[in-house]
PDB file of N, CA and C in Angstrom:
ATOM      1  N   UNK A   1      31.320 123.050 -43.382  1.00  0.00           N
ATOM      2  CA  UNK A   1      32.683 123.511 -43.582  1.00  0.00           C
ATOM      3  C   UNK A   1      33.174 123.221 -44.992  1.00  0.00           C
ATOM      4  N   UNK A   2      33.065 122.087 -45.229  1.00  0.00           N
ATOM      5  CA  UNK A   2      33.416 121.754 -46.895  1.00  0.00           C
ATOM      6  C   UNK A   2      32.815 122.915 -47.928  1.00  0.00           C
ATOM      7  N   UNK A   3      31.426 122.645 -47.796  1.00  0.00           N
ATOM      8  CA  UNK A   3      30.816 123.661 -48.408  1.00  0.00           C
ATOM      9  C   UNK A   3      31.434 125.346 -48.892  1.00  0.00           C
ATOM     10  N   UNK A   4      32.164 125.301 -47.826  1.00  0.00           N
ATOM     11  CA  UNK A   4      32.641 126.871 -47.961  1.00  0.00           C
ATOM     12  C   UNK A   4      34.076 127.178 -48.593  1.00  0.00           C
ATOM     13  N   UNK A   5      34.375 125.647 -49.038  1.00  0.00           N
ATOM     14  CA  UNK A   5      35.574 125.644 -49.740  1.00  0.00           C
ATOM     15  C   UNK A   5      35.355 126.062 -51.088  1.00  0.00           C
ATOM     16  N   UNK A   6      36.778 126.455 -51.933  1.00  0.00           N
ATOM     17  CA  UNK A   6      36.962 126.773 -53.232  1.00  0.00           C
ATOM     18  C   UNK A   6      36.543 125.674 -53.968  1.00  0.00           C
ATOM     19  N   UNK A   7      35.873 125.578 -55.153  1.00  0.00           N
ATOM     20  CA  UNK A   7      35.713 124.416 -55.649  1.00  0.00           C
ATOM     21  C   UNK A   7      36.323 123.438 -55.947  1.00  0.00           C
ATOM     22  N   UNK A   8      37.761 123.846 -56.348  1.00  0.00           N
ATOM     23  CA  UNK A   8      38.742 123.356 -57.008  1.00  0.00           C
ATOM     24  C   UNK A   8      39.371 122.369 -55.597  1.00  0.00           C
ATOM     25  N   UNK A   9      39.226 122.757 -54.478  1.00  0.00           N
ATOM     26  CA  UNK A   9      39.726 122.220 -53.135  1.00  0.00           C
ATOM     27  C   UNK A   9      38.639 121.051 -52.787  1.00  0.00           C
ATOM     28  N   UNK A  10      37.612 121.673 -52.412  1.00  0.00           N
ATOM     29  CA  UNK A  10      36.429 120.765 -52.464  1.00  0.00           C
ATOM     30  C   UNK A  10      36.110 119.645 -52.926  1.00  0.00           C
ATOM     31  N   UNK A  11      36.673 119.919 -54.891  1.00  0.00           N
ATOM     32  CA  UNK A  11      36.410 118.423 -55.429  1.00  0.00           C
ATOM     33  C   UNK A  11      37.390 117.694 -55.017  1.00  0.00           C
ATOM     34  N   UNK A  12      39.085 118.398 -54.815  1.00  0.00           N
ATOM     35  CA  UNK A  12      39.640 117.098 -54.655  1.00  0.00           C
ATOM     36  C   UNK A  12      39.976 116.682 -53.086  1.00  0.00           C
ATOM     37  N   UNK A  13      39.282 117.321 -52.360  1.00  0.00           N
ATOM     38  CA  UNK A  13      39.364 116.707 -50.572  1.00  0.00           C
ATOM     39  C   UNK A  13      38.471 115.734 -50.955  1.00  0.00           C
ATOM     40  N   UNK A  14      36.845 115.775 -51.399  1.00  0.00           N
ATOM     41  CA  UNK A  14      35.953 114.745 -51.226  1.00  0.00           C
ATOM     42  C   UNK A  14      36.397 113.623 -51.947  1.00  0.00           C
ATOM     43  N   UNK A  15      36.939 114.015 -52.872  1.00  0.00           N
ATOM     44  CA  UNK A  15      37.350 112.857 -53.774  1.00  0.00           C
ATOM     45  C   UNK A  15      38.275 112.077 -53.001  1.00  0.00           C
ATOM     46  N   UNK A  16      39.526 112.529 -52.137  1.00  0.00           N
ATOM     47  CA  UNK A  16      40.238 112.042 -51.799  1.00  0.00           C
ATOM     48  C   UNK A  16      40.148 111.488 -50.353  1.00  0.00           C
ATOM     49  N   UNK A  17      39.458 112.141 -49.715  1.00  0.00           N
ATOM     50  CA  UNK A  17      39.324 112.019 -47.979  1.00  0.00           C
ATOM     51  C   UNK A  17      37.610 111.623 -47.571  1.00  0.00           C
ATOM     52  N   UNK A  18      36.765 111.841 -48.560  1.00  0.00           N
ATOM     53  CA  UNK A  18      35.469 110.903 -48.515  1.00  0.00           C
ATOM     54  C   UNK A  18      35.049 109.810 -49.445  1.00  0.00           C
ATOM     55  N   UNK A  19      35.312 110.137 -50.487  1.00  0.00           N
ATOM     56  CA  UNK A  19      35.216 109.128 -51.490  1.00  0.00           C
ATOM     57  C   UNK A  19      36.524 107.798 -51.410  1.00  0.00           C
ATOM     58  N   UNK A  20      37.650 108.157 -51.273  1.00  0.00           N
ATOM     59  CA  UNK A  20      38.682 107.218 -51.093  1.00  0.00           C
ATOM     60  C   UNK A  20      39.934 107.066 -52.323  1.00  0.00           C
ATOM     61  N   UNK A  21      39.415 107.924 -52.723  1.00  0.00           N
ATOM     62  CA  UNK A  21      40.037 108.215 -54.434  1.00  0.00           C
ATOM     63  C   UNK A  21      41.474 107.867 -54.044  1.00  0.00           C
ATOM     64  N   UNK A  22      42.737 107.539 -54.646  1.00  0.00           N
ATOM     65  CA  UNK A  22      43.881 107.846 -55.095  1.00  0.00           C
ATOM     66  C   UNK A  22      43.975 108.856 -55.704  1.00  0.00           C
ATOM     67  N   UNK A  23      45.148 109.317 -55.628  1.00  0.00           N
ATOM     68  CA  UNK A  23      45.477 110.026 -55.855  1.00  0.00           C
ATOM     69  C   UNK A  23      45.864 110.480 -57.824  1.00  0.00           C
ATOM     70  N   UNK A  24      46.480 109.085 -58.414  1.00  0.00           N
ATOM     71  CA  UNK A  24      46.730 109.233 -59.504  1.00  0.00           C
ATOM     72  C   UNK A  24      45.163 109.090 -59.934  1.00  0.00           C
ATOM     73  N   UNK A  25      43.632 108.675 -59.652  1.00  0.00           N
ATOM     74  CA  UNK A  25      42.293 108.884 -60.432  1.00  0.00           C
ATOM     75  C   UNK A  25      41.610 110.155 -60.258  1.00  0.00           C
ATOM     76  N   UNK A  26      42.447 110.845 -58.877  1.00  0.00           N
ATOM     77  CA  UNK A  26      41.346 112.658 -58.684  1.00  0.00           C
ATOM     78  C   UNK A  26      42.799 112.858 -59.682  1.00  0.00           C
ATOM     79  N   UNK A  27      43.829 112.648 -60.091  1.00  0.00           N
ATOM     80  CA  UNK A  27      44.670 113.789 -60.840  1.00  0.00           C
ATOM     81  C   UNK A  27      43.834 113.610 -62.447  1.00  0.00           C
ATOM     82  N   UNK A  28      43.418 112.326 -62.876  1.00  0.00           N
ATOM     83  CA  UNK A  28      43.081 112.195 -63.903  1.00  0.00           C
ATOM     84  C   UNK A  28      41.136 112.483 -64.637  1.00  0.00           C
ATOM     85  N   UNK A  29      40.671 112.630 -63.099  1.00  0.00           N
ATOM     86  CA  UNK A  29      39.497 113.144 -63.199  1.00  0.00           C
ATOM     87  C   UNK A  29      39.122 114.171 -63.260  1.00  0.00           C
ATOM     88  N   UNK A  30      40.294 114.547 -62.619  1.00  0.00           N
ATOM     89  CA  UNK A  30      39.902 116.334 -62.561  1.00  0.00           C
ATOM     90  C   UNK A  30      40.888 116.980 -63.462  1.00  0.00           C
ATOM     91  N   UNK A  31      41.425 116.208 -63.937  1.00  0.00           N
ATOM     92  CA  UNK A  31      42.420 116.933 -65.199  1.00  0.00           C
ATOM     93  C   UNK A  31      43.740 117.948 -64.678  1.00  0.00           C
ATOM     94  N   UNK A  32      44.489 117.467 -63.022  1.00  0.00           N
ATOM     95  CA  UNK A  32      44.975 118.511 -62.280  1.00  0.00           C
ATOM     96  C   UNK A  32      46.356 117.585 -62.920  1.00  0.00           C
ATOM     97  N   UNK A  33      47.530 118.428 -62.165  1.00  0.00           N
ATOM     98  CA  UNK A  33      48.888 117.494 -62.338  1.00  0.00           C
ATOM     99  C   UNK A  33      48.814 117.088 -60.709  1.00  0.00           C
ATOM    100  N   UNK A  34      49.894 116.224 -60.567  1.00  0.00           N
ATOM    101  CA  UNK A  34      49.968 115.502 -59.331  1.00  0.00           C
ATOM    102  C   UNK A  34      50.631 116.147 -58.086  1.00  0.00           C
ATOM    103  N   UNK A  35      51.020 117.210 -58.409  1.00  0.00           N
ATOM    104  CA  UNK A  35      51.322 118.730 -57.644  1.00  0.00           C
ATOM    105  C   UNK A  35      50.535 119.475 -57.721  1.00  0.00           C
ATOM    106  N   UNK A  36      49.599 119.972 -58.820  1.00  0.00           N
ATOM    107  CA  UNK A  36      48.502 120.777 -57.967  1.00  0.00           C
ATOM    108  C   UNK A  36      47.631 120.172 -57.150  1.00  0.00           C
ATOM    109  N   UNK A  37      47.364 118.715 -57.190  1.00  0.00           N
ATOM    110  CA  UNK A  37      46.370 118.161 -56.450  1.00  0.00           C
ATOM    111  C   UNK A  37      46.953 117.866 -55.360  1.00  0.00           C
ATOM    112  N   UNK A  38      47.708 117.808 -55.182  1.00  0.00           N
ATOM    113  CA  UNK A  38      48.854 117.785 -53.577  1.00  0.00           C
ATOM    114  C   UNK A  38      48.871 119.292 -52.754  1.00  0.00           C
ATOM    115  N   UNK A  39      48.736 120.107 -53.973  1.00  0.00           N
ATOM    116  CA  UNK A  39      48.340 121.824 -53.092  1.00  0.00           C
ATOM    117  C   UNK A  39      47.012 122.001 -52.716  1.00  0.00           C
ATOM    118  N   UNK A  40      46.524 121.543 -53.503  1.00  0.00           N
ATOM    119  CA  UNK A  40      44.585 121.852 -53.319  1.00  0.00           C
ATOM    120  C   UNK A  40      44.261 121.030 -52.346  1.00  0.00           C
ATOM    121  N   UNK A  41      44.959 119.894 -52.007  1.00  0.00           N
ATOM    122  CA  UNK A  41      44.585 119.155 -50.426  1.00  0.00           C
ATOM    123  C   UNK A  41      45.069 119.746 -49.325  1.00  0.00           C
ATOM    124  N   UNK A  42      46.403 119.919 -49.629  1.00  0.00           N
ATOM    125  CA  UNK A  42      47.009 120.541 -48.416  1.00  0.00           C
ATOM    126  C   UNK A  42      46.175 121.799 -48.095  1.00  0.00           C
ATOM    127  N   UNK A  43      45.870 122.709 -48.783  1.00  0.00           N
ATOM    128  CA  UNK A  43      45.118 123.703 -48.908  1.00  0.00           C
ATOM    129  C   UNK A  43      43.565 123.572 -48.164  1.00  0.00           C
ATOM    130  N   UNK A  44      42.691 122.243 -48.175  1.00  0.00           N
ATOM    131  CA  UNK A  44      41.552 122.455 -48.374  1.00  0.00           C
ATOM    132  C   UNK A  44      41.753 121.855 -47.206  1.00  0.00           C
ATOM    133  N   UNK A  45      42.549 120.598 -46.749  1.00  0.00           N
ATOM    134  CA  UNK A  45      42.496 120.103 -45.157  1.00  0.00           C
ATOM    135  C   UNK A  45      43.042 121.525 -44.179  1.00  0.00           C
ATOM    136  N   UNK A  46      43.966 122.424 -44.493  1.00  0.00           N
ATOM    137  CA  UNK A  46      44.798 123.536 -43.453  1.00  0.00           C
ATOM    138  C   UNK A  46      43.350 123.864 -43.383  1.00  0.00           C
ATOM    139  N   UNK A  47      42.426 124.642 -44.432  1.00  0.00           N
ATOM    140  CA  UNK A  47      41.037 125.819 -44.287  1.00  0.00           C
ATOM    141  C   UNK A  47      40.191 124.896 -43.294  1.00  0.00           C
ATOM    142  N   UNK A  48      39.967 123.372 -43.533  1.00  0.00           N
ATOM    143  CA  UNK A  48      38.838 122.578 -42.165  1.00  0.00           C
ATOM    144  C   UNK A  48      39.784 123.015 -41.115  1.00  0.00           C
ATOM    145  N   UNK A  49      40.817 122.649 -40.838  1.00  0.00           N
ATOM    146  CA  UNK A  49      41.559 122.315 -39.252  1.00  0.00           C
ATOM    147  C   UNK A  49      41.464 123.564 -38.694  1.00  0.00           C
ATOM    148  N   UNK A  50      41.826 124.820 -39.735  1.00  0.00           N
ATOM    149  CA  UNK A  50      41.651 126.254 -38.809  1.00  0.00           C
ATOM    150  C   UNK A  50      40.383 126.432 -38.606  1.00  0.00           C
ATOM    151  N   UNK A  51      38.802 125.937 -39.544  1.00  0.00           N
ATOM    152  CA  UNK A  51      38.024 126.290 -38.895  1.00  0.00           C
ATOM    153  C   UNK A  51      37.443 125.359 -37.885  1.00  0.00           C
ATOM    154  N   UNK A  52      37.836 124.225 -37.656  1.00  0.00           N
ATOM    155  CA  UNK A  52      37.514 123.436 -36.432  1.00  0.00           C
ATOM    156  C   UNK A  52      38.287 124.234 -35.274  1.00  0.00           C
ATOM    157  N   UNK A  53      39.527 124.224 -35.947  1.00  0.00           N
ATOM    158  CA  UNK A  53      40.347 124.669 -34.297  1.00  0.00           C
ATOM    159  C   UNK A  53      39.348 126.128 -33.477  1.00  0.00           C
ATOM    160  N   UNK A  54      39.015 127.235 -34.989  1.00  0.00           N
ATOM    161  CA  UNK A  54      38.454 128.659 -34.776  1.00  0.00           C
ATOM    162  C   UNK A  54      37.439 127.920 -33.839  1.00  0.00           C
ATOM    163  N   UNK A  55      36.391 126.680 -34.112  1.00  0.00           N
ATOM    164  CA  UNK A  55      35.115 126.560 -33.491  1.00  0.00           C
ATOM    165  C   UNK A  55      35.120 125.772 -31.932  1.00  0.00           C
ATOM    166  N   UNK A  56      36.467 125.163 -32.032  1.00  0.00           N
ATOM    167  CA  UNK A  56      36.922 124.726 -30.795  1.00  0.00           C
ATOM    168  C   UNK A  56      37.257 125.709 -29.549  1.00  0.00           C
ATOM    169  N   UNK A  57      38.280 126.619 -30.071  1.00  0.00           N
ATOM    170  CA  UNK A  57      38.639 127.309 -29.173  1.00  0.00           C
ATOM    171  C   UNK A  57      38.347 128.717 -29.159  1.00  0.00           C
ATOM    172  N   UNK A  58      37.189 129.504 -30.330  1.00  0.00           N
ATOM    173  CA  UNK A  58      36.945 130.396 -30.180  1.00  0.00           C
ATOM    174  C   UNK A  58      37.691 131.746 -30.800  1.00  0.00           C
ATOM    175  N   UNK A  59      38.656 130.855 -31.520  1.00  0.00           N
ATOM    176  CA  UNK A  59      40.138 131.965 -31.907  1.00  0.00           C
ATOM    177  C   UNK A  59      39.596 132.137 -33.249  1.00  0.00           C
ATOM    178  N   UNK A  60      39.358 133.680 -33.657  1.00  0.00           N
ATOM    179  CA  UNK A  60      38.865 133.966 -34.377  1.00  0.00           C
ATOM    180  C   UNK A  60      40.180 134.356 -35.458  1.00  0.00           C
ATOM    181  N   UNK A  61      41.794 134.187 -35.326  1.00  0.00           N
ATOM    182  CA  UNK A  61      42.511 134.560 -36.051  1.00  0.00           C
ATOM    183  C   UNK A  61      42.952 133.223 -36.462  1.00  0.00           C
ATOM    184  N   UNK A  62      42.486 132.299 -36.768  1.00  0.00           N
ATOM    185  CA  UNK A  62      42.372 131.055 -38.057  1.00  0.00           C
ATOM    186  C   UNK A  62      42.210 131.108 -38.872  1.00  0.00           C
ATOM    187  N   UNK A  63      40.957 131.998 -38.723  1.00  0.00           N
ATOM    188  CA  UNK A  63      39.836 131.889 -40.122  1.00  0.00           C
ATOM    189  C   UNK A  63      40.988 133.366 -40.841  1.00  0.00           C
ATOM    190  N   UNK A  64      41.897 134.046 -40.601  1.00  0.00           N
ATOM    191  CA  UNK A  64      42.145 135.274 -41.445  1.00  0.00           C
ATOM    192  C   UNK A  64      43.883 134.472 -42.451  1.00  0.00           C
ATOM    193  N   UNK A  65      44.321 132.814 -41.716  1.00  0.00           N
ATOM    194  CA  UNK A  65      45.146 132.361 -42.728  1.00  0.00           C
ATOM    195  C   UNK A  65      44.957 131.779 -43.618  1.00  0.00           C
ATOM    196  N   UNK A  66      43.674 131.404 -43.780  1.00  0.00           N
ATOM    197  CA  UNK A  66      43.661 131.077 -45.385  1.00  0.00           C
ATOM    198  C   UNK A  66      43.119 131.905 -46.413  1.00  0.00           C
TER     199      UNK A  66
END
């Protein structure tokens, strides 16, 4: 599922939700401001949850909101 993310989402979910990063070291690593990296999470956790929920329950109109 990660995998199929935008890159820009990707680096900063892992950074933030596997790696353990703070927030002010993925803004300064990745050169983002502290609002785009607050969109690109929100963004990259909504795209997992709809496709867990899509693989949970089969609802194939998840995958068409992000």
């Amino acid at each position: 599922m990660i995998d199929r993310l935008p890159p820009a989402q990707k680096a900063v979910l892992v950074m933030r939700d596997v790696e353990g990063a703070d927030a002010a070291e993925t803004c300064r690593l990745l050169d983002l401001t502290p609002e785009n990296q607050r969109t690109l999470l929100h963004r990259a956790r909504t795209r997992i949850r709809d496709e867990i929920e899509t693989q949970l329950t089969g609802d194939r109109t998840a995958l068409t909101k992000a």
